[in-house]
N, C-alpha and C. Protein backbone atom coordinates (compact mmCIF):
# COMPACT_ATOMS: atom_id res chain seq x y z
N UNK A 1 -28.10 59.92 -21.75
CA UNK A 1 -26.80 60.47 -21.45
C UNK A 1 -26.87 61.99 -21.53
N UNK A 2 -25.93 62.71 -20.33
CA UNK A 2 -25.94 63.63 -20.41
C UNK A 2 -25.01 64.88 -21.41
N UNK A 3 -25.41 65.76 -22.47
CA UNK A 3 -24.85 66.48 -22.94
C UNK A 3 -23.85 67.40 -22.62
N UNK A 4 -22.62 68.06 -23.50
CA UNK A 4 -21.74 68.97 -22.12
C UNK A 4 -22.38 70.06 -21.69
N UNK A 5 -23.10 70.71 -22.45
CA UNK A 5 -24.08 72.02 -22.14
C UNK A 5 -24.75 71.74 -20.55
N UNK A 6 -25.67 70.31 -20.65
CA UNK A 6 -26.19 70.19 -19.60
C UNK A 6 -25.41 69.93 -18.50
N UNK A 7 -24.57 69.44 -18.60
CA UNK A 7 -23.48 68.67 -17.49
C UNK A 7 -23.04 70.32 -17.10
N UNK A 8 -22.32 70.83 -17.59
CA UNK A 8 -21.76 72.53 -17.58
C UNK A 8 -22.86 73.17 -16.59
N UNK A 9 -24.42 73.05 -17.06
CA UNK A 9 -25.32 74.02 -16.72
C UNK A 9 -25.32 73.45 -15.03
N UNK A 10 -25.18 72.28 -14.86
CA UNK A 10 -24.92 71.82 -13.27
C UNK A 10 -24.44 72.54 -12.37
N UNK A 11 -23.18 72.72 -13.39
CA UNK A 11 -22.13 72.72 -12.36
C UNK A 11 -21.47 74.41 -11.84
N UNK A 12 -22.48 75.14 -12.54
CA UNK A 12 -22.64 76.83 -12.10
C UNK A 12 -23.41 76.00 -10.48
N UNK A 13 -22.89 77.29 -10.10
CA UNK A 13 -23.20 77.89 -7.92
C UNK A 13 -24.62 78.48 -8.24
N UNK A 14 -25.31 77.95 -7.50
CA UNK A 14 -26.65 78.70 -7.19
C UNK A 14 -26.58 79.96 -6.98
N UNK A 15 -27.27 80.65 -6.73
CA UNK A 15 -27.45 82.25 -6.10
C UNK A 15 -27.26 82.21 -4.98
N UNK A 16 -26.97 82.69 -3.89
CA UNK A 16 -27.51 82.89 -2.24
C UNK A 16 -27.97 82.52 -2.19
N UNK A 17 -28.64 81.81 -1.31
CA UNK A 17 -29.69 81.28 -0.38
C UNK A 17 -30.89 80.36 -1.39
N UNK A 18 -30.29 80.17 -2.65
CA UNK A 18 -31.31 79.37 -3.61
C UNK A 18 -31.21 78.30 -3.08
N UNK A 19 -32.15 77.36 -3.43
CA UNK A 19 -32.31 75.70 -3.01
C UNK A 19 -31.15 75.22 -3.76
N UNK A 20 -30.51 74.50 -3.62
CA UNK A 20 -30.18 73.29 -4.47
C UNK A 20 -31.20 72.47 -4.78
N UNK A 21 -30.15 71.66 -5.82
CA UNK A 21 -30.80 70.27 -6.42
C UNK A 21 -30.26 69.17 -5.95
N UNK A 22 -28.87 69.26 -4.98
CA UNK A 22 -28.67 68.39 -4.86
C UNK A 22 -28.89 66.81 -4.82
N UNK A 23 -28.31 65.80 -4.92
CA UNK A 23 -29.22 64.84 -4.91
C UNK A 23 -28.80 63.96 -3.71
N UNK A 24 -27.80 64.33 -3.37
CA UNK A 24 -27.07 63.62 -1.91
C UNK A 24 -27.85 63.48 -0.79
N UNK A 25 -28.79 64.34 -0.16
CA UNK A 25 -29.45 64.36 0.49
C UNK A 25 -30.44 63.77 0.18
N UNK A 26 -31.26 63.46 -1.27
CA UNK A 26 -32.47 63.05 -0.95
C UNK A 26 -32.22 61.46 -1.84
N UNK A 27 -31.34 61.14 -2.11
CA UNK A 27 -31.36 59.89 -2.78
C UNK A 27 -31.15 58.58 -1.83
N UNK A 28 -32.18 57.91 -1.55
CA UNK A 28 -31.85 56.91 -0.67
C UNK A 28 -30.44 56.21 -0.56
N UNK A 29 -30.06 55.97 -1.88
CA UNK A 29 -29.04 54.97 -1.81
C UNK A 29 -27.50 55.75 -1.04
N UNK A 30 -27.70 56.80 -1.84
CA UNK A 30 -26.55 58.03 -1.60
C UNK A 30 -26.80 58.11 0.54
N UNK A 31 -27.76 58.67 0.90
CA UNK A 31 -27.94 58.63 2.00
C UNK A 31 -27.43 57.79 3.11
N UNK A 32 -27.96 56.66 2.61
CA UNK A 32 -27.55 55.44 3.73
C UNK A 32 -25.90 55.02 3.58
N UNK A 33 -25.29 55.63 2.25
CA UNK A 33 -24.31 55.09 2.04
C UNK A 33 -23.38 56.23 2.89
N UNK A 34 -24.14 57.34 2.86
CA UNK A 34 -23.56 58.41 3.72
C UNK A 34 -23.04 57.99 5.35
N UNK A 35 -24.61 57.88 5.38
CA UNK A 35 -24.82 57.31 6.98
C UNK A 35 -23.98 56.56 7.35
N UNK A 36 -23.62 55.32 6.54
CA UNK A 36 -22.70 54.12 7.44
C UNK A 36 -21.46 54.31 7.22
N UNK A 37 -21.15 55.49 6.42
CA UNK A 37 -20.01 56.02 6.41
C UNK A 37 -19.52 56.98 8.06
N UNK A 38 -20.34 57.79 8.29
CA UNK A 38 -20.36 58.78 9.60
C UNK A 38 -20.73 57.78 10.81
N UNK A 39 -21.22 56.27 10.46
CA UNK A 39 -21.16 55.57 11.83
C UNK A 39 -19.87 54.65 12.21
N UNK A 40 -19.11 54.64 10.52
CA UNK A 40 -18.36 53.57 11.17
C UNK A 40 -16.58 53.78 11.78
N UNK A 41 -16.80 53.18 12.64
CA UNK A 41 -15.71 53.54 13.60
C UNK A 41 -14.33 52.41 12.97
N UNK A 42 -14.46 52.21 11.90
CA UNK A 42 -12.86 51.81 11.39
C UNK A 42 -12.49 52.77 10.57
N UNK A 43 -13.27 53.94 10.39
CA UNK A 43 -12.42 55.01 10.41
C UNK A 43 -12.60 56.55 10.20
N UNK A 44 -11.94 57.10 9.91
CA UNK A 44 -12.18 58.72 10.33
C UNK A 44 -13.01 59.54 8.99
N UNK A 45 -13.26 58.90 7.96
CA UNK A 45 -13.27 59.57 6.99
C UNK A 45 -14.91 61.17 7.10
N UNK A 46 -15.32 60.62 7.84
CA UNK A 46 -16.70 61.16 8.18
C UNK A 46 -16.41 61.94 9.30
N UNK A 47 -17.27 60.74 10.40
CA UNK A 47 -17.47 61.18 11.67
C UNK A 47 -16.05 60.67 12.67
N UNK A 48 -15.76 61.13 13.67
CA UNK A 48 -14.29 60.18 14.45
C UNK A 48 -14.84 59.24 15.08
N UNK A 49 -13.86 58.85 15.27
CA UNK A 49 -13.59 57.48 16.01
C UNK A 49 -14.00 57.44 17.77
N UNK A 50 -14.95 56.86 18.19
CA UNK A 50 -15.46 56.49 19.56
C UNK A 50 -14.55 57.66 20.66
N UNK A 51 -12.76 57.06 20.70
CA UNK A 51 -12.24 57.50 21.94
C UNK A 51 -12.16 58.83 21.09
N UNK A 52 -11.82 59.74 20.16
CA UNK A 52 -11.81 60.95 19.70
C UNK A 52 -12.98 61.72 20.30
N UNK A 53 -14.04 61.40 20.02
CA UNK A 53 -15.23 61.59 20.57
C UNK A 53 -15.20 62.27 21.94
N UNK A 54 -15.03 61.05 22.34
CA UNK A 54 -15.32 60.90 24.02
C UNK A 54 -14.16 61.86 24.69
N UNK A 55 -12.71 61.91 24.29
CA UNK A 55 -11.40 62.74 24.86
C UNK A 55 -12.00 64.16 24.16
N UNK A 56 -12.66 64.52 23.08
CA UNK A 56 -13.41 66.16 23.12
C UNK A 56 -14.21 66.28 23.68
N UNK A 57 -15.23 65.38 23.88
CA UNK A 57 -16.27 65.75 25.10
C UNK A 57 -15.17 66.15 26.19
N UNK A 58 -14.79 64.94 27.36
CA UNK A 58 -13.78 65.93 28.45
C UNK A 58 -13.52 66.78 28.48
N UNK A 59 -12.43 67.42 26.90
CA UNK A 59 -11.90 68.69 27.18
C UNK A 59 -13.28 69.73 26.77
N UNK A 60 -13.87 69.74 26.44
CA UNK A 60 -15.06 70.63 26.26
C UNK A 60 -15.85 70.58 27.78
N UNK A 61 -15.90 69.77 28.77
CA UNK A 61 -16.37 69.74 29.82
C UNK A 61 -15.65 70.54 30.90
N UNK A 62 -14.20 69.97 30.96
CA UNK A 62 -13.23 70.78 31.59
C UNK A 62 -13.21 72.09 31.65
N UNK A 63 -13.43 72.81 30.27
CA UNK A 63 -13.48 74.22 30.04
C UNK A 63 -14.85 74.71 30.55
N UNK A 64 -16.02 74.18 30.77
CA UNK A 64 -17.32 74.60 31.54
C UNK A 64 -16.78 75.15 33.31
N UNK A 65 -17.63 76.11 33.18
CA UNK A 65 -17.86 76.57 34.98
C UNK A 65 -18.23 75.75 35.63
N UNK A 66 -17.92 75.92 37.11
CA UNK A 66 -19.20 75.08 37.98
C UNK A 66 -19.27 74.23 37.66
N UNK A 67 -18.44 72.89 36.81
CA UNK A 67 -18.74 71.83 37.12
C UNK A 67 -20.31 71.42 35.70
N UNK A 68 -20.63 72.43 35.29
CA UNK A 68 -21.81 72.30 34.11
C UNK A 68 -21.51 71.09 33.13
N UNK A 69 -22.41 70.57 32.75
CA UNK A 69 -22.22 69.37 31.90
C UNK A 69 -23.33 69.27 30.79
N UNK A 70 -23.47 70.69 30.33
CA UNK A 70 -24.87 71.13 29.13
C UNK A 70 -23.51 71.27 28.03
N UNK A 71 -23.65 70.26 27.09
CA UNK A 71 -23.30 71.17 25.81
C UNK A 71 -24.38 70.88 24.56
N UNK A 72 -24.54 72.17 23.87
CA UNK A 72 -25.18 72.52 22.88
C UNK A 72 -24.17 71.87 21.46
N UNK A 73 -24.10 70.74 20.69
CA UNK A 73 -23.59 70.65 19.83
C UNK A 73 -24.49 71.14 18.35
N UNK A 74 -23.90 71.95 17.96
CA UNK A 74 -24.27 72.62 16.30
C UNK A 74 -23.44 72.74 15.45
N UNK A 75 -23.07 71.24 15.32
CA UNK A 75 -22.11 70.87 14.47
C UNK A 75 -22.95 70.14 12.82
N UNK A 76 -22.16 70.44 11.82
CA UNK A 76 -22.92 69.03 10.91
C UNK A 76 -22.68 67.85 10.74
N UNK A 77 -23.93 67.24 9.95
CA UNK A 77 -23.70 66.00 10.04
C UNK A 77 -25.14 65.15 9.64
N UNK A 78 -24.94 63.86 9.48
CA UNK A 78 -25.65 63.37 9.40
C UNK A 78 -27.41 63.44 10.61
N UNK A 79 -27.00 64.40 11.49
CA UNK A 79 -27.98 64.36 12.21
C UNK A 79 -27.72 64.18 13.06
């Protein structure tokens, strides 16, 4: 069990650009539980929902020149 000192020492902000320790990212269980969270389409809590999706693609297409149909998404996320 963890002490309050240690629990406390957690929960200070890294420096800039220091690594974390996070463990969200590298803990399998945490991960996948992530994942089927951002896939599932009964509901929004993550990622949206299929037609959300698909009605921002359009309007993000609409707003392209010429008819272009390149978009660069650099959004986060599970990947």
């Amino acid at each position: 069990m963890m002490n309050i000192n240690e629990f406390l020492s957690r929960q200070a902000r890294p420096a800039l650009f220091e690594p974390g320790s996070a463990l969200m990212w590298t803990d399998p269980n945490i991960s996948r539980r992530l994942l089927a969270v951002h896939l599932d389409q009964n509901t929004d809590l993550a990622s949206r929902k299929l037609p959300v999706v698909e009605k921002t693609v359009r309007f993000i297409l609409s707003c392209l020149p010429g008819g272009s149909r390149d978009i660069l998404d650099l959004g986060c996320g599970p990947g």
